[in-house]
Protein backbone atom coordinates (compact mmCIF):
# COMPACT_ATOMS: atom_id res chain seq x y z
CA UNK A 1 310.75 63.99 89.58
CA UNK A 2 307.30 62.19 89.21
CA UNK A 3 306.07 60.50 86.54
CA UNK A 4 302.22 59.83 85.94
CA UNK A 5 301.24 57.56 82.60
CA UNK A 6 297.63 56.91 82.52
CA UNK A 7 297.15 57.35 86.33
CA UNK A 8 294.48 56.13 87.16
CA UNK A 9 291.99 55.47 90.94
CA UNK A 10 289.01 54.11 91.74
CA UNK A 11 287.46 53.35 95.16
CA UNK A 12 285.88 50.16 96.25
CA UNK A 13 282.50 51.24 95.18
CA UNK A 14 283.26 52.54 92.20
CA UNK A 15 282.92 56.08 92.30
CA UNK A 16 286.47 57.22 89.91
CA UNK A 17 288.49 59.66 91.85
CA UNK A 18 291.57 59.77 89.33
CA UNK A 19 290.79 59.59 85.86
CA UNK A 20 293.70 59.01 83.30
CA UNK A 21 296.49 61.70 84.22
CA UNK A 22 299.66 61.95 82.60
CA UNK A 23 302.31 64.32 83.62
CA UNK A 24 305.50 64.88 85.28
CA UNK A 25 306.32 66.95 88.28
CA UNK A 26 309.25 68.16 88.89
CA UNK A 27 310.84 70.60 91.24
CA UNK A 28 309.16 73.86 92.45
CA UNK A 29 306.22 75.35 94.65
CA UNK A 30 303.17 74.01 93.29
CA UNK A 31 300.09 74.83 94.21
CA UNK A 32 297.07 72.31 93.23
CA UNK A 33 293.62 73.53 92.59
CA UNK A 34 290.15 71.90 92.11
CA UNK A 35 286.96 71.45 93.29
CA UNK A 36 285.53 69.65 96.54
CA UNK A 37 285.50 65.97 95.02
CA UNK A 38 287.90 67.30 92.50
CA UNK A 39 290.39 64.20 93.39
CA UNK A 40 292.76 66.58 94.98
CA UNK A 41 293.28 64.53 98.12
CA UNK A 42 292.95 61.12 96.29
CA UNK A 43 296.05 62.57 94.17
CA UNK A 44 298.18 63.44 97.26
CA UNK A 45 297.51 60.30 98.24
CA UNK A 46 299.14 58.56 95.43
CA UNK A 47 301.45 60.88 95.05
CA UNK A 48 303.15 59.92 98.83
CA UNK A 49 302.67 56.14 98.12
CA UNK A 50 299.38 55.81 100.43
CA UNK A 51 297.36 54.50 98.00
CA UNK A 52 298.15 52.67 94.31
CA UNK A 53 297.04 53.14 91.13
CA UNK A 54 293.74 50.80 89.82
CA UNK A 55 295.48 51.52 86.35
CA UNK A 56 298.28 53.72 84.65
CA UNK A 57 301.65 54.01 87.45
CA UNK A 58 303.29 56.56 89.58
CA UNK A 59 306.53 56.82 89.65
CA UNK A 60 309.31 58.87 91.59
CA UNK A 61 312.98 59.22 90.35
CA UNK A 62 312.02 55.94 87.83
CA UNK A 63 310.81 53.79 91.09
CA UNK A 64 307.17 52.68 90.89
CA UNK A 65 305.44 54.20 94.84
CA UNK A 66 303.25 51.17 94.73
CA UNK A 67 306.49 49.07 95.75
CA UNK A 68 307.04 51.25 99.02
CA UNK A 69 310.99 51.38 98.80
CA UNK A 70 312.23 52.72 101.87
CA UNK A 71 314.75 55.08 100.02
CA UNK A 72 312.00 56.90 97.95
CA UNK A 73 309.73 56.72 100.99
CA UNK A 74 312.16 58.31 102.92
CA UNK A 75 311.97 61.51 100.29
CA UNK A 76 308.46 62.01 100.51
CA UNK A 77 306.75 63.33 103.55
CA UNK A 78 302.59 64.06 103.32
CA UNK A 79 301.05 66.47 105.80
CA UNK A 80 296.73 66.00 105.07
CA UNK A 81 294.35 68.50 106.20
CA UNK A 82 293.40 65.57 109.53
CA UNK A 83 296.80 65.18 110.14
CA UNK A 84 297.22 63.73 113.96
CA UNK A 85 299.80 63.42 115.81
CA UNK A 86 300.23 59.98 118.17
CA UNK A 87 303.13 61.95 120.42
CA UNK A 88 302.20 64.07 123.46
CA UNK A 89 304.53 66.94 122.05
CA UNK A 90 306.04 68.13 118.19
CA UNK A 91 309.32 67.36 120.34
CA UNK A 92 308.73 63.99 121.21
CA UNK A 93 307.49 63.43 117.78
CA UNK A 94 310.51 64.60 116.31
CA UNK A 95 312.93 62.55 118.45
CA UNK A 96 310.81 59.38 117.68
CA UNK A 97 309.93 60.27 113.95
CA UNK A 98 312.21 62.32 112.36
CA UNK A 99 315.30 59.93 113.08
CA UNK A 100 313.81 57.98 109.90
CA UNK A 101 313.81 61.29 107.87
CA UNK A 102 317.98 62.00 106.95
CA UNK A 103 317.72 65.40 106.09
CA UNK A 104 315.56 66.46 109.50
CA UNK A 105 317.20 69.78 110.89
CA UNK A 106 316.37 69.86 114.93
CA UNK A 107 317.73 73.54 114.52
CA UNK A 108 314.84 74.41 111.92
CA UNK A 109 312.18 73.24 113.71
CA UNK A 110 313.07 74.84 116.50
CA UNK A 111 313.51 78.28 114.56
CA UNK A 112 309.74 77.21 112.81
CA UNK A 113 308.47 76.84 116.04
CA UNK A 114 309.68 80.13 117.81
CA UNK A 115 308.43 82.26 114.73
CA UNK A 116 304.83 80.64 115.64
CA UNK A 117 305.14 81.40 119.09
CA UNK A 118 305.66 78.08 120.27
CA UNK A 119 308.23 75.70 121.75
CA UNK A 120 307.50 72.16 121.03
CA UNK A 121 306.68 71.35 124.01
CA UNK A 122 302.98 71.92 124.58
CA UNK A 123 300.51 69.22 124.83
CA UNK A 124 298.78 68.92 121.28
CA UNK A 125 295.90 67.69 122.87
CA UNK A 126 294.98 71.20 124.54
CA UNK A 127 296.18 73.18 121.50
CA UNK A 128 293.41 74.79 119.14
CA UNK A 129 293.23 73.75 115.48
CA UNK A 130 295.50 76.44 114.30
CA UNK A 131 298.25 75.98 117.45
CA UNK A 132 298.22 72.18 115.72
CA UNK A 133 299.11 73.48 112.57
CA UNK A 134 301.63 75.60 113.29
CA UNK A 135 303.52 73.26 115.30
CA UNK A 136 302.99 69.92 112.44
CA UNK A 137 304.23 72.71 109.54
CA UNK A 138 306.89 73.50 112.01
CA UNK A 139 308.15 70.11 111.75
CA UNK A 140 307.18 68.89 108.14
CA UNK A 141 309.43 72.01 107.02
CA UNK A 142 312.27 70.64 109.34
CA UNK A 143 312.00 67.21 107.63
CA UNK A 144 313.73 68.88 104.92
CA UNK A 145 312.54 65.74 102.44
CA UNK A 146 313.04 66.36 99.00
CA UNK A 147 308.84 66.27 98.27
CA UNK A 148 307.05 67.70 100.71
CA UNK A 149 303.09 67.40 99.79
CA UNK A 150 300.67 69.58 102.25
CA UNK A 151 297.12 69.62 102.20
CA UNK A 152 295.34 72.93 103.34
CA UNK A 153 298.35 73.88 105.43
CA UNK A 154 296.77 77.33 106.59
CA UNK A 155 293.72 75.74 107.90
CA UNK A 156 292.98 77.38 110.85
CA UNK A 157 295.52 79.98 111.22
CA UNK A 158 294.91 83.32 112.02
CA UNK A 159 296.25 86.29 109.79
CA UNK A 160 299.33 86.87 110.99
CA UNK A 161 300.17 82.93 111.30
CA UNK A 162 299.48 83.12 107.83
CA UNK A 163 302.08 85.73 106.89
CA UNK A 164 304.78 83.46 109.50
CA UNK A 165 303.74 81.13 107.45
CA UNK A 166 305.09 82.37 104.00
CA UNK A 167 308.34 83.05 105.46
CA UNK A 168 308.83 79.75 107.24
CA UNK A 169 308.05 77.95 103.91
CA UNK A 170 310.33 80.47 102.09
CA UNK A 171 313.46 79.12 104.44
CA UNK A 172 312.43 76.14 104.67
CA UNK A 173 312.54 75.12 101.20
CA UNK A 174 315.29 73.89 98.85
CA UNK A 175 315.99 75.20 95.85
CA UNK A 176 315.76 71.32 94.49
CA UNK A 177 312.47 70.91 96.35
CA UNK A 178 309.10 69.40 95.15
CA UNK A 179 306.53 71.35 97.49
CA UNK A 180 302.30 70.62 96.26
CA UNK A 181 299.99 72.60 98.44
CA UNK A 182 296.45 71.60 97.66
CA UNK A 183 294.20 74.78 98.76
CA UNK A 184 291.24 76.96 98.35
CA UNK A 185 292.49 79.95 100.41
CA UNK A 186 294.73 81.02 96.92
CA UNK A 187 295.91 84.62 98.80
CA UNK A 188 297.52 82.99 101.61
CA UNK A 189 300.55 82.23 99.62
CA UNK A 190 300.06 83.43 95.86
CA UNK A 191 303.47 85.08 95.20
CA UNK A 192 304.95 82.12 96.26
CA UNK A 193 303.64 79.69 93.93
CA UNK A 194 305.77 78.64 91.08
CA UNK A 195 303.36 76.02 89.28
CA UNK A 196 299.99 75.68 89.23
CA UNK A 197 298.03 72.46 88.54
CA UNK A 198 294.12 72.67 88.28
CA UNK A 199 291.77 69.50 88.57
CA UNK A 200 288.27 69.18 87.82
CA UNK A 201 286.07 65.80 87.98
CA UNK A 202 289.43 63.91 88.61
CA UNK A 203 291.47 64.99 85.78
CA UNK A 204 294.43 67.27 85.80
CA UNK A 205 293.26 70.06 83.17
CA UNK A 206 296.44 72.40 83.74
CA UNK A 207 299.65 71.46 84.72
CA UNK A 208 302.36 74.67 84.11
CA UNK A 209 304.72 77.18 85.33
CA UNK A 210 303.31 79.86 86.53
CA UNK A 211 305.74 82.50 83.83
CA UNK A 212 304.44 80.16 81.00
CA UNK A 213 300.84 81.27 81.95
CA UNK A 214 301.75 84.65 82.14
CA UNK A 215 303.15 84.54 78.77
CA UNK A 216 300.19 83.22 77.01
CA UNK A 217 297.52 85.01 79.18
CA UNK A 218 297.14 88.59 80.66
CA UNK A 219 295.00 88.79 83.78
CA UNK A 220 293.15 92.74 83.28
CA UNK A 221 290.28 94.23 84.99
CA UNK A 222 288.00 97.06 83.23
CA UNK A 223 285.30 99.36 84.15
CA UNK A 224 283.14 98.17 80.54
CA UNK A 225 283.12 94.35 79.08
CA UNK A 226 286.43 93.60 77.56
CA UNK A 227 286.34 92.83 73.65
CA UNK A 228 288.11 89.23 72.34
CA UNK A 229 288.39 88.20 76.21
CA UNK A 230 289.10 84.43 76.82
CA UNK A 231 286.62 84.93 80.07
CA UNK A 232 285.37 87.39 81.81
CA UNK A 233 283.29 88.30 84.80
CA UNK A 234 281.52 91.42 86.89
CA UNK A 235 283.20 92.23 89.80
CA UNK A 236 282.04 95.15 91.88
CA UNK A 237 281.61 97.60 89.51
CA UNK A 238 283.84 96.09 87.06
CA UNK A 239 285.14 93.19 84.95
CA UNK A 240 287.69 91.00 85.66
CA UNK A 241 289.02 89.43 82.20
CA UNK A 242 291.78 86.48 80.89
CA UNK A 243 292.89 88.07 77.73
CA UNK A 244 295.25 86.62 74.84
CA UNK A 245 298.81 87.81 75.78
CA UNK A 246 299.71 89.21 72.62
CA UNK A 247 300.91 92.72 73.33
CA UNK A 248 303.03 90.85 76.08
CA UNK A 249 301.52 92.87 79.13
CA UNK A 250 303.31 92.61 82.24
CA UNK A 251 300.67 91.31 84.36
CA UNK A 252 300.08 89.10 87.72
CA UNK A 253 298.24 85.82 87.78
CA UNK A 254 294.96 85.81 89.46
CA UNK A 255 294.56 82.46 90.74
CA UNK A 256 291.25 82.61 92.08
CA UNK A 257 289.56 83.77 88.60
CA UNK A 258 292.06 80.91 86.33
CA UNK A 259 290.15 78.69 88.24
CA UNK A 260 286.56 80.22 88.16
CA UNK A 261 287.76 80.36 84.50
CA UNK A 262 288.66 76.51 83.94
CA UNK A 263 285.77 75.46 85.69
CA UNK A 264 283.32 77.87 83.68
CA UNK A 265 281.76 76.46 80.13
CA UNK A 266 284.68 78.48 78.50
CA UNK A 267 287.54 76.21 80.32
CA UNK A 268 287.59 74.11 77.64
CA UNK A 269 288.65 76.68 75.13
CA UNK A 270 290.96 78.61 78.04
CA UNK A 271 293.02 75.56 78.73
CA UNK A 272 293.38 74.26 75.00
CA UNK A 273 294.89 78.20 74.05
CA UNK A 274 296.88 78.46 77.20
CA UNK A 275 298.51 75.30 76.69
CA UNK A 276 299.08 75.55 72.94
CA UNK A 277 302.77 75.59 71.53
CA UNK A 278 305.25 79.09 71.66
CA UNK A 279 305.54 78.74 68.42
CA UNK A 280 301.52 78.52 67.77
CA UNK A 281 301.36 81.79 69.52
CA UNK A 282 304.66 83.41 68.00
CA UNK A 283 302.08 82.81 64.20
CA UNK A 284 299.05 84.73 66.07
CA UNK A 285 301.49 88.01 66.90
């Protein structure tokens, strides 16, 4: 379990890339959105004990990340978007690497690998951008740490790696897991997503389970403008609306317009109903 209070980073020049989050994150699939510059990276970051807080803390299971402990360390593997690997091979990686990693599973890596087409042993300095990936999610799955934080994990990868993809992460991953995917490329993995956290100018403006959004918003599309919408917008012919949940439709979440939707002049209003009480909501039925 993390624990942010008052989170908080700046670079050396100034320029504020975390601004004042509090929140814990627990187990679960999350998947982190925001815009370029949103602080998305700069998060992960902290997050895996790579950089420290300028103010506020981060904390996992009650240890502070900025003292580097070798037994939370140990927990918490990061896998950025420029990840490179210093081995020859993903084998010889994991013999030298994963021995500091308790929970690594030779077995899984091995099954990751095969489902990608590949066998740990080719040279990742001939491999193509999306060969690389496969073969570092190959092993970051096998790590089997209990927080596992990937940046833009599909990068690269064609369709169908994309589809071996979701069902490598589904075996993969513990039930007990803390997974954050930071992404723009929302379809490659929607159904798996449990959580969703949205950031915007370096602030975390949504943190929630995914059923909790579902139960306080309705994702609907329509060929006309929808009346008392949230926020709306023309797609092709029609509108795509986030609509009070009242009526408690049965609906799925449409990540990509949540987010055109917090980051639209109507967020503001979006975020403050979707995150108001049950019990606020129970009054307006």
């Amino acid at each position: 379990m993390y624990s942010l209070v008052n989170l908080t980073y700046d670079y050396r020049r100034g320029a504020r890339a975390v601004n004042d989050i509090t929140a814990e994150i627990g187990p679960g699939l999350h998947l982190l959105l925001g815009e370029n510059g949103a602080g998305k990276t700069t998060l992960l970051h902290l997050l895996s004990g790579l950089l420290f807080p300028t103010e506020g803390s981060c904390a996992y299971n009650g240890t502070e990340l900025s003292l580097r402990r070798p037994h939370t360390l140990r927990d918490i593997f990061f896998m950025p978007d420029d990840f490179e690997c210093a081995f020859s091979t993903i084998s010889r990686m994991a013999r030298c690497h994963g021995q500091f990693y308790p929970n690594f599973n030779y077995e899984l890596m091995y099954a990751n690998l095969a489902d990608f087409g590949l066998t740990g042993n080719e040279r990742i300095r001939t491999m193509s951008l999306g060969m690389r990936r496969k073969a570092y999610i190959s092993y970051a799955l096998a790590l089997r740490t209990p927080v596992l934080l990937l940046d833009e994990p599909a990068n690269g990868m064609d369709i169908d790696a994309k589809k071996i993809l979701r069902r490598v992460l589904t075996r993969s991953i513990g039930d007990d897991s803390t997974v954050i995917i930071s992404t723009h490329n929302v379809y490659d993995l929607g159904s798996l997503f449990e959580n969703v956290m949205i950031m915007h100018a370096g602030r975390l403006r949504l943190s929630m389970p995914v059923w909790q959004v579902l139960e306080r918003v309705a994702f609907v599309t329509s060929p006309s403008p929808v009346p008392g919408a949230l926020y709306q917008e023309p797609d092709r012919g029609r509108f795509m609306a986030i609509i009070p949940n009242t009526d408690c439709i049965d609906t799925d979440i449409d990540y990509r317009l949540l987010y055109s939707a917090a980051m639209s002049p109507a967020g503001d209003a979006l975020v403050a109903y979707i995150t108001t009480t049950d019990q606020d909501h129970r009054n307006d039925r």
